[in-house]
C-alpha atoms as a PDB file:
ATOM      1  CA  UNK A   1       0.000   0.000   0.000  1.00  0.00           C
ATOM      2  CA  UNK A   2       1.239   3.876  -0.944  1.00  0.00           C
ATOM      3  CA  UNK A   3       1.066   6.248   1.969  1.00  0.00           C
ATOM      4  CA  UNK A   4       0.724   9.515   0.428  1.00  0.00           C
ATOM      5  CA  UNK A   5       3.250  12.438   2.385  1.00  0.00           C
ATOM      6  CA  UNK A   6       2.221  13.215   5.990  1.00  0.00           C
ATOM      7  CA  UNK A   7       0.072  11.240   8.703  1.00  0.00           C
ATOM      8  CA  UNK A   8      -2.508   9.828   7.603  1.00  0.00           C
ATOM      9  CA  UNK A   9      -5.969   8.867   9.744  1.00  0.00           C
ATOM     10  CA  UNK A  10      -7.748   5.824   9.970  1.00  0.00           C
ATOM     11  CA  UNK A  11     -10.500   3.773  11.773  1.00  0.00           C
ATOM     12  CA  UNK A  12      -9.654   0.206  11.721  1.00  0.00           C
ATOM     13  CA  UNK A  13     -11.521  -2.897  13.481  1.00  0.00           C
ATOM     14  CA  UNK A  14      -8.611  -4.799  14.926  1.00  0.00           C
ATOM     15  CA  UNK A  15      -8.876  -8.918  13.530  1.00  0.00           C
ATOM     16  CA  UNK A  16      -8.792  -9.980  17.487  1.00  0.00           C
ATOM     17  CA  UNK A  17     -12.130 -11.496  18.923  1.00  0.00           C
ATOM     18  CA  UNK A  18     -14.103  -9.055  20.257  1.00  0.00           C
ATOM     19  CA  UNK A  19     -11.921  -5.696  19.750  1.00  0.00           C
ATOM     20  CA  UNK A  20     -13.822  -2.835  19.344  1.00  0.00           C
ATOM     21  CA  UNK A  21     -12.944  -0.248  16.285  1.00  0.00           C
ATOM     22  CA  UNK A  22     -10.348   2.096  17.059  1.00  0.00           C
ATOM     23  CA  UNK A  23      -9.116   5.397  15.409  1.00  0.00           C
ATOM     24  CA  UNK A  24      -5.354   6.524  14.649  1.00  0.00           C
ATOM     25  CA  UNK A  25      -2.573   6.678  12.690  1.00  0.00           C
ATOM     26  CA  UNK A  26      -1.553   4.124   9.288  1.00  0.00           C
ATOM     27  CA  UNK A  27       1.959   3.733   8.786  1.00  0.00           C
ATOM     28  CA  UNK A  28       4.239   1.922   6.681  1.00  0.00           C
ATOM     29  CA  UNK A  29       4.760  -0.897   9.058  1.00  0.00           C
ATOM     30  CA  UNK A  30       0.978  -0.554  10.490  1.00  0.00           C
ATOM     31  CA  UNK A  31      -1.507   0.903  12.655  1.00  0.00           C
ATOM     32  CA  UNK A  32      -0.668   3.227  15.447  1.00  0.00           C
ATOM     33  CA  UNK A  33      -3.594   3.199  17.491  1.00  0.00           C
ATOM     34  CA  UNK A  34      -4.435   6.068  19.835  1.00  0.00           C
ATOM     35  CA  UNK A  35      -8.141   5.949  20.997  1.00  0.00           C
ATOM     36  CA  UNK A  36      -7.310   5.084  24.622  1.00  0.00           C
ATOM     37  CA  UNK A  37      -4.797   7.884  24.219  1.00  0.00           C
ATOM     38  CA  UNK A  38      -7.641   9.899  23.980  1.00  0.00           C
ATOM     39  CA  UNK A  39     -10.713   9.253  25.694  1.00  0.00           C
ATOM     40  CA  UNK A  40     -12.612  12.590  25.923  1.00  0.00           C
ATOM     41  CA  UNK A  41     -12.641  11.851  21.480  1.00  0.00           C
ATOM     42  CA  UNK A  42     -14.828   8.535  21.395  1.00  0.00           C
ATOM     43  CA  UNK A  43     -13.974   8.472  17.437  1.00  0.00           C
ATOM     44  CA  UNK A  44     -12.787  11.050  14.516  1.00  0.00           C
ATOM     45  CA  UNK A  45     -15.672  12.818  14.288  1.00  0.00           C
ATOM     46  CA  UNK A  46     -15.190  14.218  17.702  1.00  0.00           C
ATOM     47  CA  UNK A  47     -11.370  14.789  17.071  1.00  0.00           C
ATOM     48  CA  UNK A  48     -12.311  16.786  13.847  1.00  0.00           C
ATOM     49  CA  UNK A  49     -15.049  18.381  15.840  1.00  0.00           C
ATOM     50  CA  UNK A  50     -12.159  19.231  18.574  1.00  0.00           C
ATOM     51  CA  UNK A  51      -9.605  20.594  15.861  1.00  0.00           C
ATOM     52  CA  UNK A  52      -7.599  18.038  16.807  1.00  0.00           C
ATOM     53  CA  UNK A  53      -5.934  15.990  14.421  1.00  0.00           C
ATOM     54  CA  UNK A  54      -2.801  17.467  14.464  1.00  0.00           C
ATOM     55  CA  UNK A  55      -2.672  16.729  18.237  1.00  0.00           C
ATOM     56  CA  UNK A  56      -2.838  13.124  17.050  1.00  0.00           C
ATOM     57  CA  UNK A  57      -0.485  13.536  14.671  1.00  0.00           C
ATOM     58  CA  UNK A  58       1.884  14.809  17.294  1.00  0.00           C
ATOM     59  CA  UNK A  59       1.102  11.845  19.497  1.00  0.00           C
ATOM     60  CA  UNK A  60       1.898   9.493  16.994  1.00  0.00           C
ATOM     61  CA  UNK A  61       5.370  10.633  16.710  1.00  0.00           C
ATOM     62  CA  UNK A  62       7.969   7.653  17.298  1.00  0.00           C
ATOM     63  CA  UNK A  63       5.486   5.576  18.304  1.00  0.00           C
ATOM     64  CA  UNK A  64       5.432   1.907  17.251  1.00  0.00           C
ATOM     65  CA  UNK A  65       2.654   0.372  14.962  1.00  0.00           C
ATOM     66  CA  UNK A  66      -0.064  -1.420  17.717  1.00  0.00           C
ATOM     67  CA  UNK A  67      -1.203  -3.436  14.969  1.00  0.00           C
ATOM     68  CA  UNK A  68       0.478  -4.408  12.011  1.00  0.00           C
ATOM     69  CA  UNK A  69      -0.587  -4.497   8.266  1.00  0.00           C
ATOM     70  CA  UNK A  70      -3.412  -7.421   8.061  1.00  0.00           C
ATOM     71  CA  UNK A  71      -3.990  -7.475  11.885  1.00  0.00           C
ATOM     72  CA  UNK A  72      -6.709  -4.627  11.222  1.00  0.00           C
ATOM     73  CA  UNK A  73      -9.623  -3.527   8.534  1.00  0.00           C
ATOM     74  CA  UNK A  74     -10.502  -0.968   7.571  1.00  0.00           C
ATOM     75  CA  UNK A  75     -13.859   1.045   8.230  1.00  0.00           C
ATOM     76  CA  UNK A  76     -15.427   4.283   6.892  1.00  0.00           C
ATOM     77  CA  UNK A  77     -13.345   7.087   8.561  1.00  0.00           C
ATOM     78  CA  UNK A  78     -16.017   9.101   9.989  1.00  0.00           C
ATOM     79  CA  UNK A  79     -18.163   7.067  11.386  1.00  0.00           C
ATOM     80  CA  UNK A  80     -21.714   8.110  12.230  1.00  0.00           C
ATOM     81  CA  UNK A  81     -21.240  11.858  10.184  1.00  0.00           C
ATOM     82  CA  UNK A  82     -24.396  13.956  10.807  1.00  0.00           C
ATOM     83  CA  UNK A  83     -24.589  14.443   6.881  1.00  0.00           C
ATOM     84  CA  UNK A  84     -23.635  12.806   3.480  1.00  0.00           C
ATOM     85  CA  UNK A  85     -24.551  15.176   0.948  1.00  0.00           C
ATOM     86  CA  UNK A  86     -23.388  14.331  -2.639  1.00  0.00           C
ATOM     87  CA  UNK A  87     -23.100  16.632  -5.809  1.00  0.00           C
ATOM     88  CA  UNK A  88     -24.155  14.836  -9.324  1.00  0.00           C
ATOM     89  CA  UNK A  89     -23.216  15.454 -12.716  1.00  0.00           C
ATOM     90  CA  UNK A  90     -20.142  17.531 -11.873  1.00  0.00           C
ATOM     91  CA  UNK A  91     -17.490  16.947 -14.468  1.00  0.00           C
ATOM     92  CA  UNK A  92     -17.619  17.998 -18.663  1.00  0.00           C
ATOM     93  CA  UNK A  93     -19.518  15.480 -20.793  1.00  0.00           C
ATOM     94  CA  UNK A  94     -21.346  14.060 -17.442  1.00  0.00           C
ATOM     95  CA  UNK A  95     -24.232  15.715 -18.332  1.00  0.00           C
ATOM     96  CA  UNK A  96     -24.390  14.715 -22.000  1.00  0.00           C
ATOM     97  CA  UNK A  97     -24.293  10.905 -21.020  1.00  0.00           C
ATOM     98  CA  UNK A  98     -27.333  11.280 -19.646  1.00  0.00           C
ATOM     99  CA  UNK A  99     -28.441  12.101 -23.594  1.00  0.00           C
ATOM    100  CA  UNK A 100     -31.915  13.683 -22.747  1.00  0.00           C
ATOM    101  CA  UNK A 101     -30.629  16.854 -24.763  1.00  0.00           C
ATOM    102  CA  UNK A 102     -30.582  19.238 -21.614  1.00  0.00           C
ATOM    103  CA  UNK A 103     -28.207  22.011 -20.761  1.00  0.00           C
ATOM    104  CA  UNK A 104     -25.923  21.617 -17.688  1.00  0.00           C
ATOM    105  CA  UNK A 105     -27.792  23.069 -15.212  1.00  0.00           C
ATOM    106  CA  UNK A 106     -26.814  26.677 -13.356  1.00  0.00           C
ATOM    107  CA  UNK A 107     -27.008  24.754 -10.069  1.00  0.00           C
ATOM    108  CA  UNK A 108     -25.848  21.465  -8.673  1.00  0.00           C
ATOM    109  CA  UNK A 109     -27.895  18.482  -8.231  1.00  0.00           C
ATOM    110  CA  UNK A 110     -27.311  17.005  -4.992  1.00  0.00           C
ATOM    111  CA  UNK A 111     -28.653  13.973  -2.863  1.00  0.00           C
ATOM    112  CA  UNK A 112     -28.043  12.443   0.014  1.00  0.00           C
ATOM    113  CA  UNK A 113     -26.325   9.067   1.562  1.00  0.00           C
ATOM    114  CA  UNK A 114     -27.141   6.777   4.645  1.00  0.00           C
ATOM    115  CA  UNK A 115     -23.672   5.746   6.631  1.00  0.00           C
ATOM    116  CA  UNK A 116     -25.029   2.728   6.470  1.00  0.00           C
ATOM    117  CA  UNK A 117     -24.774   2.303   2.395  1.00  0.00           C
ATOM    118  CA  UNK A 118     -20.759   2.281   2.811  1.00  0.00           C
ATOM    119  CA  UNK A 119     -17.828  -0.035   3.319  1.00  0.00           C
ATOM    120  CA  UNK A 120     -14.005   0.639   4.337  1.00  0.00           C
ATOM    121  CA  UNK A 121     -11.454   0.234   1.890  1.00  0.00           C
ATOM    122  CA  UNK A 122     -10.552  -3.691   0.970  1.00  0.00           C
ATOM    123  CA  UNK A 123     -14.044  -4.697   1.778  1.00  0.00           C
ATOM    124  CA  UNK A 124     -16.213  -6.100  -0.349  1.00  0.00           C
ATOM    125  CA  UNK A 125     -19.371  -3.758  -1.750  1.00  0.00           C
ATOM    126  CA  UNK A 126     -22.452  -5.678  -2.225  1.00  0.00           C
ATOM    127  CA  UNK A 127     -24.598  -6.084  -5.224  1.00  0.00           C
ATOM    128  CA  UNK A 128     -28.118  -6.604  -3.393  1.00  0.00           C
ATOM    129  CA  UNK A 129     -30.650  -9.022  -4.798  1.00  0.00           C
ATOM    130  CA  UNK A 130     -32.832  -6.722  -6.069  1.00  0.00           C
ATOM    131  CA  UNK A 131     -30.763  -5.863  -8.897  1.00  0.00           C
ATOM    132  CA  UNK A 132     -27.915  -6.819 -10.979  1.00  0.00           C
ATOM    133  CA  UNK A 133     -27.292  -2.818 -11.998  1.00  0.00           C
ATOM    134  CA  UNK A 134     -24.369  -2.314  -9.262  1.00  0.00           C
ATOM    135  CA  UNK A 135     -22.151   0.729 -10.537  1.00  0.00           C
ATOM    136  CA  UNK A 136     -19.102   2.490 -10.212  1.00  0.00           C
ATOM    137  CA  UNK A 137     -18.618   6.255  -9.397  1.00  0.00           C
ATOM    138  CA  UNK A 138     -15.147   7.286  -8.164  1.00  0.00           C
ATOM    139  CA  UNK A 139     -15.043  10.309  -6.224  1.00  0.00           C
ATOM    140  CA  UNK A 140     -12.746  13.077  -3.687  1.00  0.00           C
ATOM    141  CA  UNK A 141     -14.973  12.922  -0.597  1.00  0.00           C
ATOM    142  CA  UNK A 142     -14.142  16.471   1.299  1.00  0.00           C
ATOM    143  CA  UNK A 143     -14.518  16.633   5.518  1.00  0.00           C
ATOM    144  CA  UNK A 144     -16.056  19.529   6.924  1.00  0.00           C
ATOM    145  CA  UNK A 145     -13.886  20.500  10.062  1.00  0.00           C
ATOM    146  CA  UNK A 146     -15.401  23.973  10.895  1.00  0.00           C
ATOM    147  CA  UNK A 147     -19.580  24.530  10.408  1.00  0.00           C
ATOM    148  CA  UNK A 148     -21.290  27.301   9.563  1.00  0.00           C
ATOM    149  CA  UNK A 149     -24.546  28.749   7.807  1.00  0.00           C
ATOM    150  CA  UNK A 150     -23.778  30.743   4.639  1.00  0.00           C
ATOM    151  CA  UNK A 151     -20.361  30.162   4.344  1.00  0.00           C
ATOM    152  CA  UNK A 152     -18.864  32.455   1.653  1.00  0.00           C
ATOM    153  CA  UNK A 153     -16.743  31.103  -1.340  1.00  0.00           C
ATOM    154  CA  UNK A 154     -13.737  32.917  -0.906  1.00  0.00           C
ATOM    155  CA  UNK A 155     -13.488  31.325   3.172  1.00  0.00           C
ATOM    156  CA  UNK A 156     -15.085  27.800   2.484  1.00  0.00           C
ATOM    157  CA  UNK A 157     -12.297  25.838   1.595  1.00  0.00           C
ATOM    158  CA  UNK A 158     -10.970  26.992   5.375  1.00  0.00           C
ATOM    159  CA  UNK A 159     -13.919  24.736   6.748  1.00  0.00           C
ATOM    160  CA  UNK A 160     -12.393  21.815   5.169  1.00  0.00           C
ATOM    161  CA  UNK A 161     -10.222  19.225   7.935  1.00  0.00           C
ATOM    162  CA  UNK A 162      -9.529  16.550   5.656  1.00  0.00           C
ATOM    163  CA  UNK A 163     -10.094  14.358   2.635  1.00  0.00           C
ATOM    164  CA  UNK A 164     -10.865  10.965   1.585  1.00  0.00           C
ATOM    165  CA  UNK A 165     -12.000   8.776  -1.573  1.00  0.00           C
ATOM    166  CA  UNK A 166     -15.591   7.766  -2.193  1.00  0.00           C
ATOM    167  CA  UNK A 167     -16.555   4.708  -4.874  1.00  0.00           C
ATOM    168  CA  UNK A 168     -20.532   6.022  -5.078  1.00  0.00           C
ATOM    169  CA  UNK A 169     -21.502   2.685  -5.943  1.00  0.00           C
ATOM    170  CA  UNK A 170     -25.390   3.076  -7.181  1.00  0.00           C
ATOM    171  CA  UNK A 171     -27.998   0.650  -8.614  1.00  0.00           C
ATOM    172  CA  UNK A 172     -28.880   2.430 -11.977  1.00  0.00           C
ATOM    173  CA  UNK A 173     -32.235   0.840 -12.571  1.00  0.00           C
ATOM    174  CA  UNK A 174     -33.256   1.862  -8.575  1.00  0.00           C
ATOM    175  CA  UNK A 175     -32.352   5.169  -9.569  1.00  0.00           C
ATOM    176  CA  UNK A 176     -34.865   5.543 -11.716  1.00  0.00           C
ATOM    177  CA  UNK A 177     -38.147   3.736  -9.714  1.00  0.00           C
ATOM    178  CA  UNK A 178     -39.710   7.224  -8.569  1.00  0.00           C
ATOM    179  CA  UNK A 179     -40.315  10.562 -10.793  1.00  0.00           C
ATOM    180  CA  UNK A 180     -37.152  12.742  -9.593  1.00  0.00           C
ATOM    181  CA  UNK A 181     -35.366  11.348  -6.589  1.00  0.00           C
ATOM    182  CA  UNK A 182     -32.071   8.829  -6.764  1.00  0.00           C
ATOM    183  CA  UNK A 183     -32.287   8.077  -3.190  1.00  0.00           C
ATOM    184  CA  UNK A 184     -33.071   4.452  -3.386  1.00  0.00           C
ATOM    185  CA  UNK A 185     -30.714   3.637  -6.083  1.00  0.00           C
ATOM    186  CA  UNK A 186     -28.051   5.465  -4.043  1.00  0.00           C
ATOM    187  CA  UNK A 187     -28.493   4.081  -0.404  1.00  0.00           C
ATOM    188  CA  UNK A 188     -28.360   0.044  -0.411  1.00  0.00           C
ATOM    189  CA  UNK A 189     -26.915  -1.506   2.234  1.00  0.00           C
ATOM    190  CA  UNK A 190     -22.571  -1.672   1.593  1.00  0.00           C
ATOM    191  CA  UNK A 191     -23.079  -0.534  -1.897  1.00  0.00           C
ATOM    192  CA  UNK A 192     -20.244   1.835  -1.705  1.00  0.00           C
ATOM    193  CA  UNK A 193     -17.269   2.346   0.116  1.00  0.00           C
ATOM    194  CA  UNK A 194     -15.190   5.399   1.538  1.00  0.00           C
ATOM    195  CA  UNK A 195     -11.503   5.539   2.483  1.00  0.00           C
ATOM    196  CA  UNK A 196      -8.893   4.549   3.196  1.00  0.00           C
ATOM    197  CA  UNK A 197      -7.725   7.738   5.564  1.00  0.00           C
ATOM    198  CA  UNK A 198      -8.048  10.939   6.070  1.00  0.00           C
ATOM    199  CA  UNK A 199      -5.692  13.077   4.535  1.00  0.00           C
ATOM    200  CA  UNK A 200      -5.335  16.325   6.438  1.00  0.00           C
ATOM    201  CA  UNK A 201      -6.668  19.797   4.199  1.00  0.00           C
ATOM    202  CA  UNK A 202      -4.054  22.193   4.861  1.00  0.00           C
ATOM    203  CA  UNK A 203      -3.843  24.399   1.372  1.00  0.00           C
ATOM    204  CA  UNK A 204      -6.124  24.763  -1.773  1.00  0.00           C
ATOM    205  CA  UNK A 205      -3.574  22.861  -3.840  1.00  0.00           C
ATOM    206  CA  UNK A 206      -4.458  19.667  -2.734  1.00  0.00           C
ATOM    207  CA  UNK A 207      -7.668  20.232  -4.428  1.00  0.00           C
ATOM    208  CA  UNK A 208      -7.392  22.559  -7.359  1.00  0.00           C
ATOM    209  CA  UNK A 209      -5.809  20.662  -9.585  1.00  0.00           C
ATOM    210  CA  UNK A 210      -5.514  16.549  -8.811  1.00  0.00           C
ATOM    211  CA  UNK A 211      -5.925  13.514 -11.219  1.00  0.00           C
ATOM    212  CA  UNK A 212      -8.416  11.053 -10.592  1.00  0.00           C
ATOM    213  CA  UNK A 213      -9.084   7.721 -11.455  1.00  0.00           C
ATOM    214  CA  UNK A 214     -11.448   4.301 -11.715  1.00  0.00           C
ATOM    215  CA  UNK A 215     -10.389   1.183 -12.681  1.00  0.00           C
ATOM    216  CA  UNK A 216     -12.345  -2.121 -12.763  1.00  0.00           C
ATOM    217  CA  UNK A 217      -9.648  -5.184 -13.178  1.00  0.00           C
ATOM    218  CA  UNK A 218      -7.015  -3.161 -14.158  1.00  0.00           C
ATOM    219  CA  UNK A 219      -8.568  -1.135 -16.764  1.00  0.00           C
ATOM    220  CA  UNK A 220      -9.208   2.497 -16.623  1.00  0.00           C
ATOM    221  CA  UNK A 221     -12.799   3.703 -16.788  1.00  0.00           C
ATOM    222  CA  UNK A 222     -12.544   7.580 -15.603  1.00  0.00           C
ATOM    223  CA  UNK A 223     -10.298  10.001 -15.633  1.00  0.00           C
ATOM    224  CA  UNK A 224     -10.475  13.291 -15.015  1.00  0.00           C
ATOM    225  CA  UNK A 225      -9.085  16.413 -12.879  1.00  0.00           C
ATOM    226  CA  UNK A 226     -10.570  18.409 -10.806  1.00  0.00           C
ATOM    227  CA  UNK A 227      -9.732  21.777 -11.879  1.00  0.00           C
ATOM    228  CA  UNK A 228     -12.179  20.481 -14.667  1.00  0.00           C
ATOM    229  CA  UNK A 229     -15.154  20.564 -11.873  1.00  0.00           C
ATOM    230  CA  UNK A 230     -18.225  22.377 -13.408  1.00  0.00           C
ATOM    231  CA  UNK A 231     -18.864  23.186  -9.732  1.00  0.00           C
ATOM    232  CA  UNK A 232     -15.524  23.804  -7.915  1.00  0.00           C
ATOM    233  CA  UNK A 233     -15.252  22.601  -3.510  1.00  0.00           C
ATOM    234  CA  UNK A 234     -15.783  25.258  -2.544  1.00  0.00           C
ATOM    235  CA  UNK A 235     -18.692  26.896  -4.463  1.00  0.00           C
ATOM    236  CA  UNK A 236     -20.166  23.385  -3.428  1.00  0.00           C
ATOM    237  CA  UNK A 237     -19.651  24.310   0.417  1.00  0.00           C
ATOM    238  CA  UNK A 238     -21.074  27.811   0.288  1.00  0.00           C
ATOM    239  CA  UNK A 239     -23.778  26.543  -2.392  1.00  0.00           C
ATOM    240  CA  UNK A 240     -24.619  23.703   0.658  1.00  0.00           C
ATOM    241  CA  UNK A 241     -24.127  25.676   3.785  1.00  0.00           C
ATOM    242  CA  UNK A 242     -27.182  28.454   1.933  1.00  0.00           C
ATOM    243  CA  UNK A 243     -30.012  25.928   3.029  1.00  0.00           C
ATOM    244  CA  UNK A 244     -28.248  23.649   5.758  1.00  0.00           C
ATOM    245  CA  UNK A 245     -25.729  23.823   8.556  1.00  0.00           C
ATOM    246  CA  UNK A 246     -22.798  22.140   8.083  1.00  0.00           C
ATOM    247  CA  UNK A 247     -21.145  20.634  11.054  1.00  0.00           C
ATOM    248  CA  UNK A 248     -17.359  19.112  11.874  1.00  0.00           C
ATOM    249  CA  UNK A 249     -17.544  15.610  10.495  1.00  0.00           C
ATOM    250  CA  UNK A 250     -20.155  16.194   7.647  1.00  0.00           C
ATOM    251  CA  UNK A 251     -19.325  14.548   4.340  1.00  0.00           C
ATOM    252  CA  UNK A 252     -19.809  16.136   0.663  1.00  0.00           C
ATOM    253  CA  UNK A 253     -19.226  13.713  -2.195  1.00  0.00           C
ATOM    254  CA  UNK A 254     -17.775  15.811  -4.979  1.00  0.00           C
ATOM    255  CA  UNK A 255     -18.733  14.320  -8.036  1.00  0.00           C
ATOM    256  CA  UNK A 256     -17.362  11.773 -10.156  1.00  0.00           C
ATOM    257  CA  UNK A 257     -16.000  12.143 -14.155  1.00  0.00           C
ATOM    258  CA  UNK A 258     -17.265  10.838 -17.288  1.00  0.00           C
ATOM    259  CA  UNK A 259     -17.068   6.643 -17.769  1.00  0.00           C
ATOM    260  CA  UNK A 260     -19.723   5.090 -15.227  1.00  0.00           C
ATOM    261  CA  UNK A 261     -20.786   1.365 -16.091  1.00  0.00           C
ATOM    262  CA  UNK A 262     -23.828   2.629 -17.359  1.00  0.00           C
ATOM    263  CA  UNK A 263     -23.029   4.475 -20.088  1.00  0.00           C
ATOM    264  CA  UNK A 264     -20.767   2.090 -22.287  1.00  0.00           C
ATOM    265  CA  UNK A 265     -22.734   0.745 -24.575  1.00  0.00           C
ATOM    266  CA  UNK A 266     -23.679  -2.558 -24.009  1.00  0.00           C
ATOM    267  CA  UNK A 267     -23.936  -1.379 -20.112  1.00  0.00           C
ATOM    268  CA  UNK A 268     -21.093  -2.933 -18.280  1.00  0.00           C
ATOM    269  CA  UNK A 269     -21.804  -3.095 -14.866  1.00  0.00           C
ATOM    270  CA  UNK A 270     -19.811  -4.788 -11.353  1.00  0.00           C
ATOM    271  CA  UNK A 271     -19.859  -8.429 -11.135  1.00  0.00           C
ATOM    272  CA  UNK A 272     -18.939 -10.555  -8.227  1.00  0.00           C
ATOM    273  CA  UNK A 273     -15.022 -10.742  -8.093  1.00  0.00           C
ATOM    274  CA  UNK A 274     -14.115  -7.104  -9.543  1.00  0.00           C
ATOM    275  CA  UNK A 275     -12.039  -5.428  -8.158  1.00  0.00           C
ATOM    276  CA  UNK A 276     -12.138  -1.281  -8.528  1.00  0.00           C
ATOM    277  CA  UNK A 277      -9.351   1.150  -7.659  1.00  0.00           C
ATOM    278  CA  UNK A 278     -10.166   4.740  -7.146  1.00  0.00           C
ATOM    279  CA  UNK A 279      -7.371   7.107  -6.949  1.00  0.00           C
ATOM    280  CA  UNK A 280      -6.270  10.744  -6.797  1.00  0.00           C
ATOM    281  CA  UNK A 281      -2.607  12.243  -6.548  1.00  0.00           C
ATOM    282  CA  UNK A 282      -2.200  12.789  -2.717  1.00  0.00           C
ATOM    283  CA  UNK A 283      -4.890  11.348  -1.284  1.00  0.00           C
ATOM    284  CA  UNK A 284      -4.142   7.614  -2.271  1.00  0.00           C
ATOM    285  CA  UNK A 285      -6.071   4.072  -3.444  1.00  0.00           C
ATOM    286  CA  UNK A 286      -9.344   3.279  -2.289  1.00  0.00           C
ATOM    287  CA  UNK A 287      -9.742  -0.790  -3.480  1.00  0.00           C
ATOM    288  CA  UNK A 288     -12.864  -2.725  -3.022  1.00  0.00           C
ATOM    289  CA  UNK A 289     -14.119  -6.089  -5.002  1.00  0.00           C
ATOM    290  CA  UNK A 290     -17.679  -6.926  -5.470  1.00  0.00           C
ATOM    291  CA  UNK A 291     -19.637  -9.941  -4.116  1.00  0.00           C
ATOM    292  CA  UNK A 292     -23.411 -10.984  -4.364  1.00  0.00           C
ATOM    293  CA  UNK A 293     -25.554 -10.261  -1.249  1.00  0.00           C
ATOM    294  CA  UNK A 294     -26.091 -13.250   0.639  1.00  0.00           C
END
């Protein structure tokens, strides 16, 4: 596994009979566990909510991995956020796979995700029995640190603590069982993971301008970079925080590029046994295969 530069967060469920999941540091030689370190954080969403990752950071200095590399899995990083909001049909030539003949629209379409509909990274994402339409959508998943109501543009990117990787898996044909919402297509049970780590925000940079990536068994489906956004981070934090109040820990899904499943003609959608790699320069690999729900 690549470590990108700098410490890197995690929440891991030790292997070991009845351990309960723990937050800290991934290294190259493992896990550096520090949730009994600190107590008054139950999990990362309190730490971000604190400020605090950089006080981890500082306690993991020199400190030996607790659990080596396959001792551990991985889990969602934030567990239990307050809100998943996700932005659709963000990147050029999105919008004209849908082929209905529309404009891009002046606002963002957005919906919302369950906790509950994600896996960690290595775990297996499950295509549900109620359809056989499980796709792809590789994504930068952005971690409010700092709320607020009617943020403006020009500060929001300074309410950002971290980011992550998001595969939006999604059920096409669920998508489409009601009028206008996606919210059953996007919200099965493990249908998508998020992950690894967090990577700590500390400068525009490591947003403005990054590659991204999908593969499925090796071969590349999207990619695209997100200077390309049609709606840039942080026009998507001030367009958010207008109607809601965003709170440390609170997830927005950024959008993902041209290249889903669905729109290769035939349809080429996850089977049981793929394997998908999301990736984006600084942030890392997010790898999950597909099995059938049991």
């Amino acid at each position: 596994m690549t470590l990108p530069a700098g410490v890197v967060f995690a929440t891991v469920q030790p292997s070991e009979d009845g351990a309960q999941p723990v937050y800290g540091c991934v290294t190259h030689a493992g896990f550096v566990a520090l949730s009994d370190t600190f107590p008054q954080w139950p999990t990362l969403r309190e730490v971000i909510e604190a400020g605090a990752l950089q006080t981890l950071a500082q306690a993991a200095q020199g400190k030996a991995a607790d659990l080596p590399h396959g001792a551990f899995r991985y889990l969602p990083p934030v567990p239990a956020p307050e809100k998943i909001i996700c932005v659709g049909v963000n990147f050029p030539a999105r919008n004209e796979e849908y082929g209905d003949g529309q404009e891009a629209p002046p606002n963002m379409s957005l919906f919302i995700r369950f906790p509950r509909s994600f896996v960690g990274h290595d775990a297996p994402i499950i295509r549900p029995r109620a359809s056989e339409q499980l796709d792809y959508e590789g994504e930068i998943v952005v971690v409010i640190g700092k709320g607020g109501r009617h943020i403006p543009q020009d500060e929001a990117l300074s309410h950002i603590a971290a980011l992550s990787l998001c595969n939006e898996g999604t059920l096409r044909d669920w998508v489409r069982h009601a009028k206008f919402n996606v919210t059953q297509g996007k919200n099965f049970d493990n249908s998508g993971a998020m992950g690894p780590w967090l990577v700590p925000f500390t400068n525009a940079a490591q947003i403005a301008d990054i590659r991204l990536t999908t593969t499925v068994n090796g071969e590349l489906r999207q990619d695209d970079r997100t200077s390309r956004m049609l709606f840039p981070v942080a026009r998507q934090i001030a367009y958010i925080s207008t109607f809601t109040t965003l709170v440390p820990g609170d997830i927005i899904v950024t959008g993902t590029p041209t290249g889903a499943g669905a729109r290769f003609d035939p349809p080429r959608f996850l089977k049981p046994g793929d394997v998908i790699e999301i990736s984006a320069e600084g942030i890392g690999t997010l790898r999950n295969t597909v099995e059938d729900e049991q």
